[in-house]
N, C-alpha and C. Protein backbone atom coordinates (compact mmCIF):
# COMPACT_ATOMS: atom_id res chain seq x y z
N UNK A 1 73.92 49.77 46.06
CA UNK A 1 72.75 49.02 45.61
C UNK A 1 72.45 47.95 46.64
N UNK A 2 70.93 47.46 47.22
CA UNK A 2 70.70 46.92 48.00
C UNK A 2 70.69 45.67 47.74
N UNK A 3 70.82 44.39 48.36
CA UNK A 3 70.21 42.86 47.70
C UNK A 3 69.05 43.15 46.90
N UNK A 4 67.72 43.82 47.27
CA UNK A 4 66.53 43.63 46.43
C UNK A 4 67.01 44.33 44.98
N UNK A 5 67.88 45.25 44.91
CA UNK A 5 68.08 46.01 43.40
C UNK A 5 68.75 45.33 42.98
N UNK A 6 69.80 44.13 43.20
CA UNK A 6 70.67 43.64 42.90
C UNK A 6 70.16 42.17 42.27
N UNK A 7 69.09 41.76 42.74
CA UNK A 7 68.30 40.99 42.16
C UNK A 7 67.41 41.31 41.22
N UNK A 8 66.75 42.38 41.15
CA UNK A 8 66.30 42.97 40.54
C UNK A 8 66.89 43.42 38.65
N UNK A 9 68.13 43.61 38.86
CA UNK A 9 69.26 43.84 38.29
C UNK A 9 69.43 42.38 37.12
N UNK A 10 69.67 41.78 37.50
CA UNK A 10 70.11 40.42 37.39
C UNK A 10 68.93 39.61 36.74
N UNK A 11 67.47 39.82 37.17
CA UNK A 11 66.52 39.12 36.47
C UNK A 11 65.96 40.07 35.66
N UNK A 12 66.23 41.79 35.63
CA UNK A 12 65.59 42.17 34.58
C UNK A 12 66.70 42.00 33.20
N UNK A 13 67.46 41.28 33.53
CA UNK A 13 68.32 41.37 32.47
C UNK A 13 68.57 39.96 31.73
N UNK A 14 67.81 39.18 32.16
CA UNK A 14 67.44 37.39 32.15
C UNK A 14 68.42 36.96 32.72
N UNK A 15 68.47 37.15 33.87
CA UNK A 15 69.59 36.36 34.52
C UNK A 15 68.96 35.71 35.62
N UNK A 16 69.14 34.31 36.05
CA UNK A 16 68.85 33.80 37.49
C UNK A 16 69.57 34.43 38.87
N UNK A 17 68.80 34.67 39.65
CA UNK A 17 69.58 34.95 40.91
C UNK A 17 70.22 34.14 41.85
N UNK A 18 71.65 33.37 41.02
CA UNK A 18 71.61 32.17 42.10
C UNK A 18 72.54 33.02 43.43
N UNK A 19 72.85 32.20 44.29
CA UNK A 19 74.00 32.72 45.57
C UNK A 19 75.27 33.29 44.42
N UNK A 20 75.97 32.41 43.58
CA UNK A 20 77.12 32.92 43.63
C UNK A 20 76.48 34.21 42.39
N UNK A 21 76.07 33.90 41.69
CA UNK A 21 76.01 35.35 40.80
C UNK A 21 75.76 36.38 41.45
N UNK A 22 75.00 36.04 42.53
CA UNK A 22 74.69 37.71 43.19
C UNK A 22 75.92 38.38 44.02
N UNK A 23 76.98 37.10 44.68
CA UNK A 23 77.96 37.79 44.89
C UNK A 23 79.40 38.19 44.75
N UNK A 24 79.12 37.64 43.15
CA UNK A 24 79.98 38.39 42.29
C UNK A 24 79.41 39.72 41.92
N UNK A 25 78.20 40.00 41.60
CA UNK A 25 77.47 41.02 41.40
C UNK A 25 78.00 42.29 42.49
N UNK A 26 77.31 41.15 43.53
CA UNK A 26 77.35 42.47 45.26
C UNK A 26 79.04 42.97 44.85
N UNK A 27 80.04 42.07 44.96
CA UNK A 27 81.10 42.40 44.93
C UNK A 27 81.82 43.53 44.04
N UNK A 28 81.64 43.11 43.06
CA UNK A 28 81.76 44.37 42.36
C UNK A 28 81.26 45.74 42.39
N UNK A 29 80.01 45.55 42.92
CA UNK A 29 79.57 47.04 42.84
C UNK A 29 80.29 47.36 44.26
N UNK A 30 80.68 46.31 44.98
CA UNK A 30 80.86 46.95 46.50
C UNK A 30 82.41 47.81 46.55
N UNK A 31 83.50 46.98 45.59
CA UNK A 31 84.95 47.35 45.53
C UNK A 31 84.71 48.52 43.78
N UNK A 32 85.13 49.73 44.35
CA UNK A 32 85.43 50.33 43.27
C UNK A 32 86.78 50.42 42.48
N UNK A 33 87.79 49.45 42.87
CA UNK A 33 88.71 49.09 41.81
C UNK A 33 88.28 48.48 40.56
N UNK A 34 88.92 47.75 39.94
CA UNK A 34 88.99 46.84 38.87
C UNK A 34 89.20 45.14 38.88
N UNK A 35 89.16 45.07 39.90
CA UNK A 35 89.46 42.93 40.09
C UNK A 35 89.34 42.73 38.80
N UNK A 36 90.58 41.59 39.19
CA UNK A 36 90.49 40.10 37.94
C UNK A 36 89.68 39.36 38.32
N UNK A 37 89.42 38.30 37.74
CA UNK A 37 88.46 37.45 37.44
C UNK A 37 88.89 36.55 39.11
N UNK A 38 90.33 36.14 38.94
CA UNK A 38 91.23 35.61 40.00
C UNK A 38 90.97 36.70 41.56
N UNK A 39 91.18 37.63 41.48
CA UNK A 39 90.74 38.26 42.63
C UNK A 39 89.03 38.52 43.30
N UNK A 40 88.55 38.25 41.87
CA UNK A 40 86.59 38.14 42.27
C UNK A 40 86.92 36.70 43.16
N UNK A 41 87.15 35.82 42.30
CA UNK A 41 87.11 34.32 42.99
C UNK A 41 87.38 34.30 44.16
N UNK A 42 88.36 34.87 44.56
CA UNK A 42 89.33 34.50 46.18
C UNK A 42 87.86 35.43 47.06
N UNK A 43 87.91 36.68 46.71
CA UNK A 43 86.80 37.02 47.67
C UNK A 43 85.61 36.61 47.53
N UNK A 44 84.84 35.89 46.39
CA UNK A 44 83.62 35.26 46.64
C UNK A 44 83.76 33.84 47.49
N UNK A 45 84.92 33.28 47.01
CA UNK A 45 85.07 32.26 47.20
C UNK A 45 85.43 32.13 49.05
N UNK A 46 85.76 33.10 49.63
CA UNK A 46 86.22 33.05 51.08
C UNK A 46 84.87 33.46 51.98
N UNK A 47 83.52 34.05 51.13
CA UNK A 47 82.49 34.05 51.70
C UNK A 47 81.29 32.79 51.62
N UNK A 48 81.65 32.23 50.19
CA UNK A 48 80.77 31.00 50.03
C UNK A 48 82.19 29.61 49.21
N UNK A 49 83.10 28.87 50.22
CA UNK A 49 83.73 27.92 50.08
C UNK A 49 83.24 27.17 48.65
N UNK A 50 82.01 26.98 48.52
CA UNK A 50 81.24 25.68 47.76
C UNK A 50 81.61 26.60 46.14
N UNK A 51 81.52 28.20 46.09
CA UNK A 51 82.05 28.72 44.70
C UNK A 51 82.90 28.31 43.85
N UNK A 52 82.45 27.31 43.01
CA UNK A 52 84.02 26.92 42.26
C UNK A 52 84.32 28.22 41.43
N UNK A 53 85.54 28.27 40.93
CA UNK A 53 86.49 29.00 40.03
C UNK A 53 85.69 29.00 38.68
N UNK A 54 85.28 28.06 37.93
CA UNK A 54 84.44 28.26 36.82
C UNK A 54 83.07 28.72 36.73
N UNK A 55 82.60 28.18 38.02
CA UNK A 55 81.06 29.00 38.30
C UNK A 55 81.73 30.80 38.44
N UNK A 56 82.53 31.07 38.98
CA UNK A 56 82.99 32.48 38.99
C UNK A 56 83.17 32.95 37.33
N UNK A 57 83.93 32.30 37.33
CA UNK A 57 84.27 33.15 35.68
C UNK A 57 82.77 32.78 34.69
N UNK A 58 81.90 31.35 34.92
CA UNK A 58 80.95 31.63 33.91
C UNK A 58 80.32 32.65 34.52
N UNK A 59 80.15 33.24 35.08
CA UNK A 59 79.01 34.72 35.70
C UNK A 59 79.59 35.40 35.13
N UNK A 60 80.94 35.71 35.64
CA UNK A 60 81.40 37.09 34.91
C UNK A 60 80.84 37.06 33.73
N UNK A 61 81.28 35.89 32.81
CA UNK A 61 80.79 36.20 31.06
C UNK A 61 79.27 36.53 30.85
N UNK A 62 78.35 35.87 31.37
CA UNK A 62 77.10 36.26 32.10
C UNK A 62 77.05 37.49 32.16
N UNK A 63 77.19 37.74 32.81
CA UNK A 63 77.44 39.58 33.36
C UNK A 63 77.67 40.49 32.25
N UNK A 64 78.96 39.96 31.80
CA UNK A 64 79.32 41.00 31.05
C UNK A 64 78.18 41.14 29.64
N UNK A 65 78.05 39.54 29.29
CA UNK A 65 76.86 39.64 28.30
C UNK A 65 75.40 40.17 28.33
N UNK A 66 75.29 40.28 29.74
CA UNK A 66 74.07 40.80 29.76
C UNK A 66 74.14 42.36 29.76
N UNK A 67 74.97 42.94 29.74
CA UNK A 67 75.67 44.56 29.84
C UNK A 67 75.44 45.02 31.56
N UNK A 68 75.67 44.41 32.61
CA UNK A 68 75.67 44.69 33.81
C UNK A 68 77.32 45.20 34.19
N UNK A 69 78.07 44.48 33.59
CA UNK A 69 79.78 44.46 33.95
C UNK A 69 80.61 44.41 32.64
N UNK A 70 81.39 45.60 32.93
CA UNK A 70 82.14 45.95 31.54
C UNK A 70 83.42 44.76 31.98
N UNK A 71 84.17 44.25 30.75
CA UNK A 71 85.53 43.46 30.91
C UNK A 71 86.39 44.75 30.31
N UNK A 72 87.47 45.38 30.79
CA UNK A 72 88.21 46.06 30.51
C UNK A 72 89.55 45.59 30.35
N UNK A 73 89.73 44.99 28.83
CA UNK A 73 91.22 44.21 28.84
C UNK A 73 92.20 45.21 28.86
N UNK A 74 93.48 44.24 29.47
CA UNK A 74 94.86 45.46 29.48
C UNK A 74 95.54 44.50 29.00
N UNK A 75 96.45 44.84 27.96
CA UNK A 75 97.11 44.33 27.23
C UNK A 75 98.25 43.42 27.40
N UNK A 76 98.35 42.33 27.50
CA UNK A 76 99.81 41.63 28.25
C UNK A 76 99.35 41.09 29.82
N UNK A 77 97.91 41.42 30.20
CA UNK A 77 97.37 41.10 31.72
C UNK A 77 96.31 41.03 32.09
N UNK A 78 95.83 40.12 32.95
CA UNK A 78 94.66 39.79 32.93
C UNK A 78 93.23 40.92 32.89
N UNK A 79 92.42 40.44 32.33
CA UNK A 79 91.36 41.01 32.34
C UNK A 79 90.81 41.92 33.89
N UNK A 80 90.08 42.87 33.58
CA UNK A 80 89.73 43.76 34.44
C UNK A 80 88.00 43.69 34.88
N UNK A 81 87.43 43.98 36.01
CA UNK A 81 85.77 43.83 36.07
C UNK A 81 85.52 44.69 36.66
N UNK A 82 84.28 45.41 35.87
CA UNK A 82 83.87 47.16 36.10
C UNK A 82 82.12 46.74 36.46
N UNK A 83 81.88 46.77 37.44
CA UNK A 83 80.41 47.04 37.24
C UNK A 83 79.53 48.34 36.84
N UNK A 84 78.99 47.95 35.83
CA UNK A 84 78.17 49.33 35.38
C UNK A 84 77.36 50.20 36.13
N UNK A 85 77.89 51.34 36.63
CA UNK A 85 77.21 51.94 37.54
C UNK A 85 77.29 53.32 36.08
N UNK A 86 77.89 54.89 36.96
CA UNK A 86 77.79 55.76 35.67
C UNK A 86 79.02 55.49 35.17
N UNK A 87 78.55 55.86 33.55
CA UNK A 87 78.94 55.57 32.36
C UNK A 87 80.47 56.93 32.66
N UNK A 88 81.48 55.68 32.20
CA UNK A 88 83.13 56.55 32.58
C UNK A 88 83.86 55.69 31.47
N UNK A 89 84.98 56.28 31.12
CA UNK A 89 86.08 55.99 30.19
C UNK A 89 87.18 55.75 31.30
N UNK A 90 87.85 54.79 30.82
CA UNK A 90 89.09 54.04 31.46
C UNK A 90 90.41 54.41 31.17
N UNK A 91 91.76 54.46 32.13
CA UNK A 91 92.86 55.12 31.87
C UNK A 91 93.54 53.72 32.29
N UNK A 92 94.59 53.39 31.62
CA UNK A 92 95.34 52.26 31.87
C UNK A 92 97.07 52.83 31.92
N UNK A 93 97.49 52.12 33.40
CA UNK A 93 98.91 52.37 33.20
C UNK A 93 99.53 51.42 32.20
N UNK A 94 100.71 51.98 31.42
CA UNK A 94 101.58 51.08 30.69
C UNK A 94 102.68 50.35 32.02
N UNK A 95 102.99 51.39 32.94
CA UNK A 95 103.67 50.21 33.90
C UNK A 95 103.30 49.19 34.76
N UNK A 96 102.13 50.12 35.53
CA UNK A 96 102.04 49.09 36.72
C UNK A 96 100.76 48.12 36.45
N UNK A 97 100.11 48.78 35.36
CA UNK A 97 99.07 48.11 35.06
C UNK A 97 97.30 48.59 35.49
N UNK A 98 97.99 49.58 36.39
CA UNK A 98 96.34 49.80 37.04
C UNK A 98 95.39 50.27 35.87
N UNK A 99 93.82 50.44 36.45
CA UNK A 99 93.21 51.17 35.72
C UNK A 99 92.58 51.98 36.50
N UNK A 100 91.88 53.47 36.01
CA UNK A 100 91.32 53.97 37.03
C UNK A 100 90.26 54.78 35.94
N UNK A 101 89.21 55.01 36.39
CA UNK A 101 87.84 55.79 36.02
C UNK A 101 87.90 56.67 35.70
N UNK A 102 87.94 57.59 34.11
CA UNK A 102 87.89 58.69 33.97
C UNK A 102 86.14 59.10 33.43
N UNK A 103 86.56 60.50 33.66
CA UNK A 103 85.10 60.96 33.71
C UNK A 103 84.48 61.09 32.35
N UNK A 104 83.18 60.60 32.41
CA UNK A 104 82.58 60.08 30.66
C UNK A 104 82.88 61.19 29.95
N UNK A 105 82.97 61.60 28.65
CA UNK A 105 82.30 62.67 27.70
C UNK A 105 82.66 61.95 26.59
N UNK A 106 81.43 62.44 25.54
CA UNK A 106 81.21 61.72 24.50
C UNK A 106 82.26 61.75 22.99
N UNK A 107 82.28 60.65 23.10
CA UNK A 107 83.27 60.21 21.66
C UNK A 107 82.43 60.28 20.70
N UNK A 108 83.34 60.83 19.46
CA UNK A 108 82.33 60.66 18.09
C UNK A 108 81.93 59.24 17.57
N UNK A 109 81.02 59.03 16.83
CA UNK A 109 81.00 57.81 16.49
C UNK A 109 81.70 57.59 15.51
N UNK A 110 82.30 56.59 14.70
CA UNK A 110 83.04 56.63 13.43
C UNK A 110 82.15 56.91 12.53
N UNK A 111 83.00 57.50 11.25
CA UNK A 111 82.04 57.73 10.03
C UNK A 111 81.61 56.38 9.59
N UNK A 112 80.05 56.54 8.82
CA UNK A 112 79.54 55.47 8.15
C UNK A 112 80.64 54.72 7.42
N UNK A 113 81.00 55.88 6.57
CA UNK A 113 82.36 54.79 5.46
C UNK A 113 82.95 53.83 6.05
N UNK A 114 83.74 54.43 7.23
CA UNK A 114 84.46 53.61 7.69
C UNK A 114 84.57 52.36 8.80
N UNK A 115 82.95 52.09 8.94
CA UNK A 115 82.74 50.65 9.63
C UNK A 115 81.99 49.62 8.54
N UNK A 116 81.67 50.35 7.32
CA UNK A 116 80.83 49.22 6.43
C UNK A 116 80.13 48.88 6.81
N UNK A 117 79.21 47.57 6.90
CA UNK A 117 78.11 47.08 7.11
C UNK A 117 78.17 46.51 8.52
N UNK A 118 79.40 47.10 9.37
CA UNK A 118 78.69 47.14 10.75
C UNK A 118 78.22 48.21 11.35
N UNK A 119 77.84 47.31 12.76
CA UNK A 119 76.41 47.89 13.42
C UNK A 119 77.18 48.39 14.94
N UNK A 120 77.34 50.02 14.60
CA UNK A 120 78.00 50.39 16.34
C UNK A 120 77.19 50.10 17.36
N UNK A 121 77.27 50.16 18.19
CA UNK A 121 76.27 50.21 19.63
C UNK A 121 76.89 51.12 20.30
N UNK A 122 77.97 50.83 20.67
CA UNK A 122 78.28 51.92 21.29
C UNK A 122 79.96 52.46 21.44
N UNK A 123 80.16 53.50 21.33
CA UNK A 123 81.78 53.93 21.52
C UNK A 123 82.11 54.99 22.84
N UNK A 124 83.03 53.75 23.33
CA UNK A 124 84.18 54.36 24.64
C UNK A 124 85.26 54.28 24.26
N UNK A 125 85.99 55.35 25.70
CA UNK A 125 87.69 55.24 25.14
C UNK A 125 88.37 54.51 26.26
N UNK A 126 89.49 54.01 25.84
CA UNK A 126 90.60 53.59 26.93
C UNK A 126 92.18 54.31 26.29
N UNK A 127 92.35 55.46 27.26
CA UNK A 127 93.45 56.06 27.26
C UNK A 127 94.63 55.20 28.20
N UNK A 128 95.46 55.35 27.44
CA UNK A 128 96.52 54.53 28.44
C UNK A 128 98.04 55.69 28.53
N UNK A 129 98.94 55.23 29.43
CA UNK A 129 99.70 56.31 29.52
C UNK A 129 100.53 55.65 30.87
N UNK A 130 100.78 56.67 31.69
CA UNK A 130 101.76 56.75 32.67
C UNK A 130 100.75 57.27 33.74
N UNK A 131 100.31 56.28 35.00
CA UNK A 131 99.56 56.95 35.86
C UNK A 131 100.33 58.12 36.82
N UNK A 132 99.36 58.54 37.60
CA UNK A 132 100.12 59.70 38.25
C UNK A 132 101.00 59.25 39.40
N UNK A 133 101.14 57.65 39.73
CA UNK A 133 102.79 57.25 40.99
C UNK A 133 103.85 56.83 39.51
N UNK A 134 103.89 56.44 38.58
CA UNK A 134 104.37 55.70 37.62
C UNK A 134 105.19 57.09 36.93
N UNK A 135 104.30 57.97 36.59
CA UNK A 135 104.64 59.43 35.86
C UNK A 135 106.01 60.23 36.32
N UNK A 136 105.62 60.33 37.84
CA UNK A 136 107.14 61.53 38.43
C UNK A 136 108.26 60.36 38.39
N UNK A 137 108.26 58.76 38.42
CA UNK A 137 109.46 57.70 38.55
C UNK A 137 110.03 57.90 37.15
N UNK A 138 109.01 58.25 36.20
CA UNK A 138 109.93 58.22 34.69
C UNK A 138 110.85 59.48 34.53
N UNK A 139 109.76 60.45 35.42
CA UNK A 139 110.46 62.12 35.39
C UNK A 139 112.06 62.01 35.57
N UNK A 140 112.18 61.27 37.31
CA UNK A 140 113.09 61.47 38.25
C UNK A 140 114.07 60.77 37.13
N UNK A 141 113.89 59.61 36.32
CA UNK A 141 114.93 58.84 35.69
C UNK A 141 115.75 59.62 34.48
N UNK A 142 114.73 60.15 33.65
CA UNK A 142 115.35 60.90 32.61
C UNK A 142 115.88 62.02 32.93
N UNK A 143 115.48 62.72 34.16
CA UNK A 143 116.51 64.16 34.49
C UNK A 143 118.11 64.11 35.49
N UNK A 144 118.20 62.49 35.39
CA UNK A 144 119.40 61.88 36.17
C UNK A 144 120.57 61.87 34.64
């Protein structure tokens, strides 16, 4: 995505285009991992010094509220930042912690009964497990 879509992005979604939101924005779409909030900072922050740490994290929430950037929590560790590009389901290691992009297909929605008088928007999954470096280390242990 170019600066002009990236602004574009950002004010069709009521957001101001200041310096640092856009490059937390740029950033994310640019790294296809998962950064913490702590790892956005260090690299915004080593391109524009003046970025404080809270201007970083209020964007993220920004972001995420405006539905531009998914937060993908992992349980026991810091939060994760996905920019919304195509729509994918998330795999989380139980050891090392990573996460990595699995390919979308659609989840059922829950039955009426069973949300009551709430209102879905929308349902994804996060499978978690044993990634594929984490997987053959458990193999090698239990066949010792």
């Amino acid at each position: 995505m170019d600066a002009e879509a990236i602004k574009q992005s950002l004010e069709g979604s009521g957001l101001r285009c200041t310096s640092q939101r856009y490059a937390v924005m740029a950033f994310l779409l640019e790294h296809n991992g998962h950064p913490t909030a702590a790892e956005i900072f260090e690299a915004v922050n080593r391109l524009d010094p003046r970025s404080s740490r809270a201007t970083t994290y209020n964007n993220l929430r920004d972001l995420v509220e405006a539905g531009l950037v998914r937060e993908v929590a992992v349980e026991g560790r810091a939060a994760r930042f996905d920019a919304k590009g195509m729509r994918h389901h998330h795999f989380i290691c139980d050891r090392c912690g990573n996460v990595e992009d699995m390919e979308w297909y659609s989840v059922p929605m829950p039955a009426s009964g069973s949300i009551g008088k709430r209102v879905v928007r929308d349902c994804e999954l996060i499978v978690r497990g044993l990634c594929m470096k984490c997987a053959p280390r458990r193999a090698t242990r239990e066949g010792s």
